[in-house]
Protein backbone atom coordinates (compact mmCIF):
# COMPACT_ATOMS: atom_id res chain seq x y z
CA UNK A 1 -46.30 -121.12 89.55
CA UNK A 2 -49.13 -118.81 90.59
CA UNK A 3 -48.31 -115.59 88.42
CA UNK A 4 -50.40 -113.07 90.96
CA UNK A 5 -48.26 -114.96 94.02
CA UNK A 6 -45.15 -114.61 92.22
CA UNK A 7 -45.88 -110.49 91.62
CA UNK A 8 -46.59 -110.10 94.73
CA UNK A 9 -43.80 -111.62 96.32
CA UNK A 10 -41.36 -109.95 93.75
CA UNK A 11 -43.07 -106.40 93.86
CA UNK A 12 -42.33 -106.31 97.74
CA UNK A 13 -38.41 -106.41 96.53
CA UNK A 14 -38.26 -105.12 92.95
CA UNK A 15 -40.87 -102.15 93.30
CA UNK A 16 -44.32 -101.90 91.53
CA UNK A 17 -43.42 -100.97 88.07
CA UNK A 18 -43.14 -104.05 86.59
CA UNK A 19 -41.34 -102.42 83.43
CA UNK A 20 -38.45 -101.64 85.49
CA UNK A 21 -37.76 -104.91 86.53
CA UNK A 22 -34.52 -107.53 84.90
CA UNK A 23 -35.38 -109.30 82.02
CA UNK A 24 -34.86 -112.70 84.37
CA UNK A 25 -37.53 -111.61 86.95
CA UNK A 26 -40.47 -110.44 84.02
CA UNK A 27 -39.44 -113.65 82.01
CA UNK A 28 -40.15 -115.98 85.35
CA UNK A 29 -43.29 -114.78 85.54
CA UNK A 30 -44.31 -116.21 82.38
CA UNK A 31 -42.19 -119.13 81.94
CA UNK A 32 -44.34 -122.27 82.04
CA UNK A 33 -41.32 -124.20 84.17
CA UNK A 34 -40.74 -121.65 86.49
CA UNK A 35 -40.94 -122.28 90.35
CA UNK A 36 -41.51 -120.96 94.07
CA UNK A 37 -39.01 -122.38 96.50
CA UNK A 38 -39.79 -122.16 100.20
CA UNK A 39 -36.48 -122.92 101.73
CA UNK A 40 -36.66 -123.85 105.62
CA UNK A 41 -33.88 -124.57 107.55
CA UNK A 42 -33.15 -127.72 109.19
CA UNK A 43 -32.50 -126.56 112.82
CA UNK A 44 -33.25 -122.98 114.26
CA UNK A 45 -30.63 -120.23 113.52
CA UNK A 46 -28.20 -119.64 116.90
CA UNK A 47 -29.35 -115.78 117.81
CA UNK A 48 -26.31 -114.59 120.13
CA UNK A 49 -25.73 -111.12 121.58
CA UNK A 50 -22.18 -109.78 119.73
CA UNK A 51 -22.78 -106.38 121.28
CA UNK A 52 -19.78 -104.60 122.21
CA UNK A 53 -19.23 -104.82 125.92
């Protein structure tokens, strides 16, 4: 896992004190068998107007 990706990507959600952060998310970034998933969808989400009428 790229470390400076991972911060990055995490910082955007968790804030930019690193200090503050869970134990889980600091330990990732140093665990040797920790991963980035990119998750994509198999078709294209249905986007349908539920606005009140």
């Amino acid at each position: 896992m790229d470390r400076q990706r991972a911060t990055r990507k995490l910082t955007r959600y968790l804030g930019s004190d690193i200090d503050t952060w869970s134990e889980r998310f600091r330990g990732a970034l140093t665990d040797p068998g920790a991963r980035l998933a990119k998750l994509i969808p198999r078709r294209r989400p249905r986007i349908i107007d539920q606005s009140f009428r």
